[in-house]
C-alpha atoms as a PDB file:
ATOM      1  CA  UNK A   1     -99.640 114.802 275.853  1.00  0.00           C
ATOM      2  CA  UNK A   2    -103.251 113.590 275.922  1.00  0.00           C
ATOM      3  CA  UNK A   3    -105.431 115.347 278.404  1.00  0.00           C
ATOM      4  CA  UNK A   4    -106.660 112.733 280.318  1.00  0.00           C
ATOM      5  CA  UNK A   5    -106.348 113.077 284.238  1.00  0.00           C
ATOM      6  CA  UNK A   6    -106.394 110.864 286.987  1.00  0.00           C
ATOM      7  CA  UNK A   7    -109.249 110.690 289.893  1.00  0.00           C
ATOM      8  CA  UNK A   8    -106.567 111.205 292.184  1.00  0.00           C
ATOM      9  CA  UNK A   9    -104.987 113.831 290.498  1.00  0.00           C
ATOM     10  CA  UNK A  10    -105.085 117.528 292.399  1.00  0.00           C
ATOM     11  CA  UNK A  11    -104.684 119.245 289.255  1.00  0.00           C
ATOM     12  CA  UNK A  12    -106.362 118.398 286.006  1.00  0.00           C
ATOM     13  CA  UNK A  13    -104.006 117.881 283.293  1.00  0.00           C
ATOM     14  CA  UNK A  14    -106.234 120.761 281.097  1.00  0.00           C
ATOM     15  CA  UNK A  15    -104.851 123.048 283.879  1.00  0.00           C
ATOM     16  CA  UNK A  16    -101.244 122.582 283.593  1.00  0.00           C
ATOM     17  CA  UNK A  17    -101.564 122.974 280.192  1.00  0.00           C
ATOM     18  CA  UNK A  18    -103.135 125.588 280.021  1.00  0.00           C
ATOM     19  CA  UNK A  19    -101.188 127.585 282.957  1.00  0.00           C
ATOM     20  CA  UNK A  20     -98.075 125.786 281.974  1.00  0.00           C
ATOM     21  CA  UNK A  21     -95.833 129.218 282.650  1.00  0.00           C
ATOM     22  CA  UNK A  22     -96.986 128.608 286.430  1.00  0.00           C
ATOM     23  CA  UNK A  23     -96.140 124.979 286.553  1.00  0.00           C
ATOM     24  CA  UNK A  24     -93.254 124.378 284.311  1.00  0.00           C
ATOM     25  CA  UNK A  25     -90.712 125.833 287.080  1.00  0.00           C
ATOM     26  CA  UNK A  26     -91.684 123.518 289.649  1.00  0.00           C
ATOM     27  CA  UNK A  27     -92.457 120.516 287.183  1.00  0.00           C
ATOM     28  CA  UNK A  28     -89.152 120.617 286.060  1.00  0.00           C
ATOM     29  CA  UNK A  29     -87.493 121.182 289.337  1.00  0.00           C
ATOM     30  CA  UNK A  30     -89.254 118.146 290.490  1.00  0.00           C
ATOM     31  CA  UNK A  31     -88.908 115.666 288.450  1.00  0.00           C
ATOM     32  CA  UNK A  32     -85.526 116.856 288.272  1.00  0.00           C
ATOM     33  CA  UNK A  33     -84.803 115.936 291.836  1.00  0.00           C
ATOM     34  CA  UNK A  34     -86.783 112.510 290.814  1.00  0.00           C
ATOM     35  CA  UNK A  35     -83.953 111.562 288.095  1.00  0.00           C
ATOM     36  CA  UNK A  36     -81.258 112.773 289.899  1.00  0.00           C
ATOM     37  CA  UNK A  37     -81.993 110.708 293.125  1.00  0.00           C
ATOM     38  CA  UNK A  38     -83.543 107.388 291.328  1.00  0.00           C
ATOM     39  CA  UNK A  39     -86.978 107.704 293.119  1.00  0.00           C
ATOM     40  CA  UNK A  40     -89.886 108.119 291.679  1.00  0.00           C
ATOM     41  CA  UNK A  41     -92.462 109.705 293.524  1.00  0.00           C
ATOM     42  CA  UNK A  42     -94.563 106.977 296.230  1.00  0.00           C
ATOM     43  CA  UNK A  43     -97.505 109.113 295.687  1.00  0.00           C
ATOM     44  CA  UNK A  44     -97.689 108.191 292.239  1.00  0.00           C
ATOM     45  CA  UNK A  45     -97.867 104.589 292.931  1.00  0.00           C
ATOM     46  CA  UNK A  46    -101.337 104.615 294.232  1.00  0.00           C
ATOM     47  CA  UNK A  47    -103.668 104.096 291.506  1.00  0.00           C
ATOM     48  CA  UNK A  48    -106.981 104.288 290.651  1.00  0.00           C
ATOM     49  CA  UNK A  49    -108.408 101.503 288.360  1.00  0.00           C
ATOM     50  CA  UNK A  50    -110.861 102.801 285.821  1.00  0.00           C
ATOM     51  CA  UNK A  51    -113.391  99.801 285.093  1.00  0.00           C
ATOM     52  CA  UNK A  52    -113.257  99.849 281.050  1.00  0.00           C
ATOM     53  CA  UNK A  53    -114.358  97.314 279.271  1.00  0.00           C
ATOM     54  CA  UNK A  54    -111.297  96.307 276.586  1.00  0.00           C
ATOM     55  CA  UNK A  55    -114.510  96.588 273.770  1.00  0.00           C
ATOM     56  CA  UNK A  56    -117.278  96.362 273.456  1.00  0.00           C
ATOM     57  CA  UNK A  57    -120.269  93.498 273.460  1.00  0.00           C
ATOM     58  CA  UNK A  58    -117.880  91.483 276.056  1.00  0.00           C
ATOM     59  CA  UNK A  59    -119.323  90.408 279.345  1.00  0.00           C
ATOM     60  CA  UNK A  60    -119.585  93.120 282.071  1.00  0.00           C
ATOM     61  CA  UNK A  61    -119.962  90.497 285.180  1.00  0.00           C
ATOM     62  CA  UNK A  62    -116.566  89.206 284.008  1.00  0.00           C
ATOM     63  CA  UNK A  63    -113.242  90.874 285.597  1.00  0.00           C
ATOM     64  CA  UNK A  64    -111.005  89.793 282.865  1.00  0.00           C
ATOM     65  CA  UNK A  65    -112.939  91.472 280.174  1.00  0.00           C
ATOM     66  CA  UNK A  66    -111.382  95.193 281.744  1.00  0.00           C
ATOM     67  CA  UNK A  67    -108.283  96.873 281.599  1.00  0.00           C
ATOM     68  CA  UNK A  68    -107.245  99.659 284.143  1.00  0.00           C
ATOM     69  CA  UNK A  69    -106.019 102.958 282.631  1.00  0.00           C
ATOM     70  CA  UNK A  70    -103.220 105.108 283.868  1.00  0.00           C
ATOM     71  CA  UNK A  71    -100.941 108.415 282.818  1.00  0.00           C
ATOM     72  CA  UNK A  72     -98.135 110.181 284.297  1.00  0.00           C
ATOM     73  CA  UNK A  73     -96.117 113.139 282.937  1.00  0.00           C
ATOM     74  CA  UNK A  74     -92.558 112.070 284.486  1.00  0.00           C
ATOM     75  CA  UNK A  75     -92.764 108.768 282.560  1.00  0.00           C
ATOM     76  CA  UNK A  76     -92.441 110.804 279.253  1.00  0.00           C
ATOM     77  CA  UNK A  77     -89.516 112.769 280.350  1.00  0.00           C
ATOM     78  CA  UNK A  78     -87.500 109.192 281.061  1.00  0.00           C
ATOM     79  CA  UNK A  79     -89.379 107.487 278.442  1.00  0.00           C
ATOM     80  CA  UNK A  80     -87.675 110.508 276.005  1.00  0.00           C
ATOM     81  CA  UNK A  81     -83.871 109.410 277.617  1.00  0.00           C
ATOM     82  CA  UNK A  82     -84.368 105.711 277.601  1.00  0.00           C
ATOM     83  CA  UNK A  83     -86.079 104.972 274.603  1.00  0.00           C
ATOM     84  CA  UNK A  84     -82.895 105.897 272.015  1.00  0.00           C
ATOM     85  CA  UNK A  85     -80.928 103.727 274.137  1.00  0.00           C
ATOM     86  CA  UNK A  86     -82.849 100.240 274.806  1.00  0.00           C
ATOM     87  CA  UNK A  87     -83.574 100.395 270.488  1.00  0.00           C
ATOM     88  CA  UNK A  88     -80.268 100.814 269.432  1.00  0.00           C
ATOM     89  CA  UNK A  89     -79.122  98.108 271.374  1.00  0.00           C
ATOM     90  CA  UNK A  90     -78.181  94.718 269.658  1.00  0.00           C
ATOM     91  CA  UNK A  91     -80.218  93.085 272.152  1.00  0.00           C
ATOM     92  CA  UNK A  92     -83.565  94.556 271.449  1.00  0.00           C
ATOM     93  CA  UNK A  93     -85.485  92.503 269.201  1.00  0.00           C
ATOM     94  CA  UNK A  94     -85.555  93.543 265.481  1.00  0.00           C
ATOM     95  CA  UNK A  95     -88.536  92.033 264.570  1.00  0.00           C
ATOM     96  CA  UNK A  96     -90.880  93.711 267.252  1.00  0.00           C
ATOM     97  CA  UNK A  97     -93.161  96.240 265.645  1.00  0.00           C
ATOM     98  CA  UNK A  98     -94.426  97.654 268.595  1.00  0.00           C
ATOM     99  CA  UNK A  99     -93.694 101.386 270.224  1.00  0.00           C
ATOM    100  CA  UNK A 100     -91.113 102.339 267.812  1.00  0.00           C
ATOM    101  CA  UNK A 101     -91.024 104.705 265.515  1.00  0.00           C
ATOM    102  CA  UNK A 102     -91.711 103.728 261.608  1.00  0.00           C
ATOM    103  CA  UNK A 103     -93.160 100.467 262.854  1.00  0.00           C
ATOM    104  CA  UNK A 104     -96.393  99.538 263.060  1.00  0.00           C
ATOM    105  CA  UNK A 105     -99.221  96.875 262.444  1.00  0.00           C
ATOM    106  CA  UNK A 106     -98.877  97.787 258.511  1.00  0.00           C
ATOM    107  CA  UNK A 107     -95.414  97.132 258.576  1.00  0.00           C
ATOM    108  CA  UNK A 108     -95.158  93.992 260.380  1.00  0.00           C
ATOM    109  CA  UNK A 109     -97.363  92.541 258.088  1.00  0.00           C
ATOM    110  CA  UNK A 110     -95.477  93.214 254.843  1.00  0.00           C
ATOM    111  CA  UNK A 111     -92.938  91.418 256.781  1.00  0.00           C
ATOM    112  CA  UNK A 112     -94.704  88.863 256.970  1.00  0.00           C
ATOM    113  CA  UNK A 113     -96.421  88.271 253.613  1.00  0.00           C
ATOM    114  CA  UNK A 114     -92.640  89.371 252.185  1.00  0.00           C
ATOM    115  CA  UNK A 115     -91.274  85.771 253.781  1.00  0.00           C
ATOM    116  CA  UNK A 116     -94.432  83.870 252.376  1.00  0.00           C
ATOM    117  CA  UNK A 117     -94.785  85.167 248.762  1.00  0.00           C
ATOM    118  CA  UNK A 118     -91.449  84.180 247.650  1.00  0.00           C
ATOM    119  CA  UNK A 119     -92.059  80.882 249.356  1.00  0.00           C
ATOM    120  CA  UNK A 120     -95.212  80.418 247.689  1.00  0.00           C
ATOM    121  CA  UNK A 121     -93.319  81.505 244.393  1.00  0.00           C
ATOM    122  CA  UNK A 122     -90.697  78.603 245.154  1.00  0.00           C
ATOM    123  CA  UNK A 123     -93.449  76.108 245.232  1.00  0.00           C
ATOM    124  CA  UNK A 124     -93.477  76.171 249.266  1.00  0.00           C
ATOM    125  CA  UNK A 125     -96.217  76.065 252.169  1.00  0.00           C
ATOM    126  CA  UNK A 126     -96.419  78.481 254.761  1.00  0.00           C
ATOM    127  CA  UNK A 127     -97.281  77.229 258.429  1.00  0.00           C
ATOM    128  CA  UNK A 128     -98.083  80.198 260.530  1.00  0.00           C
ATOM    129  CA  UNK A 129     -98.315  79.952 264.196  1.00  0.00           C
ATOM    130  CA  UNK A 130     -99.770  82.964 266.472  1.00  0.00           C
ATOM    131  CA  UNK A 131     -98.911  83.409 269.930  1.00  0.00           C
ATOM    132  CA  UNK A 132    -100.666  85.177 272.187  1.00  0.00           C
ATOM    133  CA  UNK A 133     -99.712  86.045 275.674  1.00  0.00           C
ATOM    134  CA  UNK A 134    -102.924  86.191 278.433  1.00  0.00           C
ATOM    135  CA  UNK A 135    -102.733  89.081 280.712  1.00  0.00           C
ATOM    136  CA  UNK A 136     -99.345  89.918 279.067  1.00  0.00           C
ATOM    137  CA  UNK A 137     -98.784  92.987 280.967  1.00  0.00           C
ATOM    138  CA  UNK A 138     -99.470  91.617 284.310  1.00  0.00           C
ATOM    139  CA  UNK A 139     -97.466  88.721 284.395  1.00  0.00           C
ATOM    140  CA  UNK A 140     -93.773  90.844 283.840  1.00  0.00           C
ATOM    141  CA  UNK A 141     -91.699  89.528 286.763  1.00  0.00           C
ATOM    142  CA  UNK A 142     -89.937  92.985 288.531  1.00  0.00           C
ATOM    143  CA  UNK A 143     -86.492  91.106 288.755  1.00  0.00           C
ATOM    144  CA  UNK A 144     -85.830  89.032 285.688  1.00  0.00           C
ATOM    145  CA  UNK A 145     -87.025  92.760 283.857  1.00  0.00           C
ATOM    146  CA  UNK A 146     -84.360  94.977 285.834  1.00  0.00           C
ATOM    147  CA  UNK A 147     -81.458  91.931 285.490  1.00  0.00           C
ATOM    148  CA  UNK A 148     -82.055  92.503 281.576  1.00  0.00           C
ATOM    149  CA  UNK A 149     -82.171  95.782 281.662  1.00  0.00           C
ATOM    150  CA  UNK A 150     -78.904  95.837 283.521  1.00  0.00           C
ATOM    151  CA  UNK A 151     -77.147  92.772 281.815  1.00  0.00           C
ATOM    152  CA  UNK A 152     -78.907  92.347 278.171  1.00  0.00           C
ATOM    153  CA  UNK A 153     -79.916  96.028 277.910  1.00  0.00           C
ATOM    154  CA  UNK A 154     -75.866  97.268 279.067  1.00  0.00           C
ATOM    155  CA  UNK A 155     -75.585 100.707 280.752  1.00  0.00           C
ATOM    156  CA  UNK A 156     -78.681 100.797 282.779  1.00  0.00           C
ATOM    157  CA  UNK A 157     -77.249 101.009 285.931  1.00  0.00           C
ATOM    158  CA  UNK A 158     -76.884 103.110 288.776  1.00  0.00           C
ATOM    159  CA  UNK A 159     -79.641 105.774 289.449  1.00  0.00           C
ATOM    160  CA  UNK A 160     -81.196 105.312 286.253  1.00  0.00           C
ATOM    161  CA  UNK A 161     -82.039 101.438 287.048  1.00  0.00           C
ATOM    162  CA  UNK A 162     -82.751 102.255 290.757  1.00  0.00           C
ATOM    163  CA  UNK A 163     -85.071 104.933 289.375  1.00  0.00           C
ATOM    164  CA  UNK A 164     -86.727 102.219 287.141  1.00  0.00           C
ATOM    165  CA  UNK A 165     -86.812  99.617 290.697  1.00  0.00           C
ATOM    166  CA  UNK A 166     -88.224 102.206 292.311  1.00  0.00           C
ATOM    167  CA  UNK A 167     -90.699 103.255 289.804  1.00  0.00           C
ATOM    168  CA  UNK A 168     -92.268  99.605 289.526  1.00  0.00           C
ATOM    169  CA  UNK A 169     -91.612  98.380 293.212  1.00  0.00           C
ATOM    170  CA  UNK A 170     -94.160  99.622 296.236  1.00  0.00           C
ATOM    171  CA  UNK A 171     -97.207  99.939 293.425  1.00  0.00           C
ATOM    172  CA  UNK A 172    -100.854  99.749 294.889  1.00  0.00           C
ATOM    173  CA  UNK A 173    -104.119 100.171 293.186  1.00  0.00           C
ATOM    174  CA  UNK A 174    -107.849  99.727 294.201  1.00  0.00           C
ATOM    175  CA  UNK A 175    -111.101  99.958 292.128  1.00  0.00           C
ATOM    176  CA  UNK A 176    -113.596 102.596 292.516  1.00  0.00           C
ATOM    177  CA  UNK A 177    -116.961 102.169 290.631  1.00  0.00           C
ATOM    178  CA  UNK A 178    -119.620 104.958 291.217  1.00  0.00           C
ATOM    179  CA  UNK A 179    -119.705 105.596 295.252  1.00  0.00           C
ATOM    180  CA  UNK A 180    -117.986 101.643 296.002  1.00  0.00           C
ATOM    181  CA  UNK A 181    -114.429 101.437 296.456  1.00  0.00           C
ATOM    182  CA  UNK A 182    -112.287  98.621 296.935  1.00  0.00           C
ATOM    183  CA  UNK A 183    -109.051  97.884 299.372  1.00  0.00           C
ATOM    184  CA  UNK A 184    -105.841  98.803 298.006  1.00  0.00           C
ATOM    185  CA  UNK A 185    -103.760  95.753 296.979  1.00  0.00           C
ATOM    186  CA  UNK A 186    -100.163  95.399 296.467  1.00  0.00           C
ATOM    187  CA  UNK A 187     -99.369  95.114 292.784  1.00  0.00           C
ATOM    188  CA  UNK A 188     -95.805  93.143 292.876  1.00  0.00           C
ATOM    189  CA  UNK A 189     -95.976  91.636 289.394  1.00  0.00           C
ATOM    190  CA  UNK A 190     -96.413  93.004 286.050  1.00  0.00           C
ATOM    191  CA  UNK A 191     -95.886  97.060 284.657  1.00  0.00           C
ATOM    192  CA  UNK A 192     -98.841  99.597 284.872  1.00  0.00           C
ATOM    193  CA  UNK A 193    -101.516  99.043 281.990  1.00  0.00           C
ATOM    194  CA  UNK A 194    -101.676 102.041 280.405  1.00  0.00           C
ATOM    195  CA  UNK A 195     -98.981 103.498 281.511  1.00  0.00           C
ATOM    196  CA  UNK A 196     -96.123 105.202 279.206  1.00  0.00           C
ATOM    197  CA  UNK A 197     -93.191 103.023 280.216  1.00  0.00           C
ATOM    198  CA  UNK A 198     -95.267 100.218 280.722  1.00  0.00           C
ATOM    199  CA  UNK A 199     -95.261  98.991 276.803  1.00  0.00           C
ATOM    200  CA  UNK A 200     -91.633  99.617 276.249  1.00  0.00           C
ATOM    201  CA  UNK A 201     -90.631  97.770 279.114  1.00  0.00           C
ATOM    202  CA  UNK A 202     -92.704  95.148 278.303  1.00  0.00           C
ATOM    203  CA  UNK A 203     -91.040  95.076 274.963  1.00  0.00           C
ATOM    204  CA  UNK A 204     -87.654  94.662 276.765  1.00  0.00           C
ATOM    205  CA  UNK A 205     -88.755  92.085 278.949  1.00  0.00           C
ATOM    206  CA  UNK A 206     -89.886  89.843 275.993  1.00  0.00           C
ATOM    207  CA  UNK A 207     -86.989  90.873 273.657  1.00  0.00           C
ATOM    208  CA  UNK A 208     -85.294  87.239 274.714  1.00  0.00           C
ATOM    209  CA  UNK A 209     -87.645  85.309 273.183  1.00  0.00           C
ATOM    210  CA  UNK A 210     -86.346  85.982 270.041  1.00  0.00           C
ATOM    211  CA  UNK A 211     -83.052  84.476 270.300  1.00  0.00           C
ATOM    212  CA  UNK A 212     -85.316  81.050 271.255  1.00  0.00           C
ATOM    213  CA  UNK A 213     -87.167  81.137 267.657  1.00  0.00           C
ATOM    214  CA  UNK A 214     -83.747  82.728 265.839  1.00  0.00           C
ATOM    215  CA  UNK A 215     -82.046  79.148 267.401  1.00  0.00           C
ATOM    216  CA  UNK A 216     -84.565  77.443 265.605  1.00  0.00           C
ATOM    217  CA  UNK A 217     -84.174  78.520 262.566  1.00  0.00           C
ATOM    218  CA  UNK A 218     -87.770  80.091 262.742  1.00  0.00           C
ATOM    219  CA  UNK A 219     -88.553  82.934 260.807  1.00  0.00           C
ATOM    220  CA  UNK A 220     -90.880  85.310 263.058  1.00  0.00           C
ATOM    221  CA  UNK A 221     -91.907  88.863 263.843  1.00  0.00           C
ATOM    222  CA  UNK A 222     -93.470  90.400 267.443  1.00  0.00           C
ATOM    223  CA  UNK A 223     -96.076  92.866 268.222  1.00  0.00           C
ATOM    224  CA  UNK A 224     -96.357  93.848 271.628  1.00  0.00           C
ATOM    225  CA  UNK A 225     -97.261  90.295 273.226  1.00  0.00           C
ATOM    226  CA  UNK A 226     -98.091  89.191 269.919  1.00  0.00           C
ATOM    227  CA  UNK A 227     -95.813  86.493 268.130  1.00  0.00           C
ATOM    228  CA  UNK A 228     -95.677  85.038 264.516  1.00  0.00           C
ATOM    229  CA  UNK A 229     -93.966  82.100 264.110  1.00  0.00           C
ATOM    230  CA  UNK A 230     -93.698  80.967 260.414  1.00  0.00           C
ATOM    231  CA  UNK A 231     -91.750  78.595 258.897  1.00  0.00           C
ATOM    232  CA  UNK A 232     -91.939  77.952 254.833  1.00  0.00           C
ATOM    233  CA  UNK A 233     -91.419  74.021 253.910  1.00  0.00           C
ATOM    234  CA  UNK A 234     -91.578  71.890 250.640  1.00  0.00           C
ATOM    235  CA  UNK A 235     -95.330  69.655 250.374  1.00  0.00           C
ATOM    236  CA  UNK A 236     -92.999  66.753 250.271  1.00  0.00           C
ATOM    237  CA  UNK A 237     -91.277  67.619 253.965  1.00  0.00           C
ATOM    238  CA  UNK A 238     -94.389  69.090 255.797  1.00  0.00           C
ATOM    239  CA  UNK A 239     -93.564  66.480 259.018  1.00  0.00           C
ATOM    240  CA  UNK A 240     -89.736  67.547 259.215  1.00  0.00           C
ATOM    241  CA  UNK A 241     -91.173  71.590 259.284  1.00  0.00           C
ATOM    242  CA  UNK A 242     -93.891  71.091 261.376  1.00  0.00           C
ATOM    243  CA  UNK A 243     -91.920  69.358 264.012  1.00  0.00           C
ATOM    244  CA  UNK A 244     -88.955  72.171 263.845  1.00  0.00           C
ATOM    245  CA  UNK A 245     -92.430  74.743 264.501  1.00  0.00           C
ATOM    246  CA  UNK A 246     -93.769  72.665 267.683  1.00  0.00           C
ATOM    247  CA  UNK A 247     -90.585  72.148 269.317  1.00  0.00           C
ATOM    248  CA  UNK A 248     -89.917  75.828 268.620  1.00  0.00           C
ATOM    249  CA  UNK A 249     -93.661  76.752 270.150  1.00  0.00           C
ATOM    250  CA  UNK A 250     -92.679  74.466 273.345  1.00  0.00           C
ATOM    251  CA  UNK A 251     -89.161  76.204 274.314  1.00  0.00           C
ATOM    252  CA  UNK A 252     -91.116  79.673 273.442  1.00  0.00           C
ATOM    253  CA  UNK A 253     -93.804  78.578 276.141  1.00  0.00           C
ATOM    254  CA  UNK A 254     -91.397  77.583 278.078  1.00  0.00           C
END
């Protein structure tokens, strides 16, 4: 793992790496108890918000141009156990590219393109449509996400799903920038930017939207909170297609 620490972090992560015959004993033994009981730790749930702007040239004065960053070492350890699981079921969406293995930004493109070529071969226009989710990460609702997980998702019950409640439920942060600090809020809504779960539950969360588009008879592919909608149509029929592509936008949206 990366190693990046945490203000609020006793230990910097260069440490336990580098003493790691000290800390792996009580490491594992802890997060350990963590799995075994379906708590995750309340002192992890404070966080710090790093001010960083999400790149550069954009706006300082404006909040919305930053994104907070966080890491934890337990997430990896139930990241490694649920990941196999939540891809290899029929309910995860196929077509998302993000945080999986052999899929990437290359390889949702040639996706793409490998829908419009042969289109454009048959004589056909492509209409592309690009959805794009605002604050994506911050507007995941805690109980639709754990009612998929435990209904769509099958098998994530028990400690393992109260381990997940637990692990996005009681969540506070606050902003510190040079010797100013803010009050800690509540953070009910949405998983932890940055965090290691946080894009794969995300993933999971948005995974339903495909069966929308698939109803449609869409053709589409996902990356993260990114959506392509495409739909190939003869010149002579370009009203029929492109009113299949905005009623398919609207029940997405919706």
């Amino acid at each position: 793992m990366p190693s990046k620490s945490s203000p609020l972090d006793v230990l910097p992560c260069s440490l336990l790496k580098s003493c790691a015959h000290v800390f792996i004993p009580a490491t594992a033994r802890l997060s350990n108890l963590s799995l075994q009981t379906g708590m995750f730790p309340a002192r992890y749930k404070r966080v710090q918000v790093l001010p960083l702007l999400k790149k550069a040239g954009l706006d300082s004065s404006q909040p919305a141009n930053y994104r907070p960053i966080v890491s934890k070492v337990l997430e990896r350890l139930v990241l490694a156990r649920l990941r196999p699981h939540l891809l290899s079921s029929s309910n995860f969406s196929q077509f998302q590219s993000a945080y999986r293995k052999g899929h990437s930004t290359e390889t949702a493109l040639l996706e793409v393109l490998d829908g419009v070529f042969p289109a454009a071969d048959d004589k056909q226009v492509t209409v592309l449509i690009g959805l794009d989710l605002s604050a994506a990460f911050d507007t995941v609702d805690h109980r639709l996400l754990l009612d998929r997980l435990r209904l769509e998702f099958v098998c994530v019950t028990e400690i393992p799903l109260r381990w997940l409640q637990s692990y996005l439920e009681g969540r506070t942060q606050f902003i510190k920038m040079g010797q100013h600090k803010s009050h800690s809020t509540e953070v009910d809504v949405g998983v932890p930017q940055g965090s290691v779960l946080g894009p794969l539950l995300f993933a999971v969360y948005c995974s339903p939207t495909a069966d929308v588009i698939a109803h449609h008879g869409v053709q589409y592919h996902q990356y993260a909170d990114d959506t392509q909608l495409h739909l190939a149509m003869c010149a002579n029929n370009t009203p029929a297609g492109l009113f299949v592509l905005a009623e398919c936008t609207t029940n997405v949206r919706q």
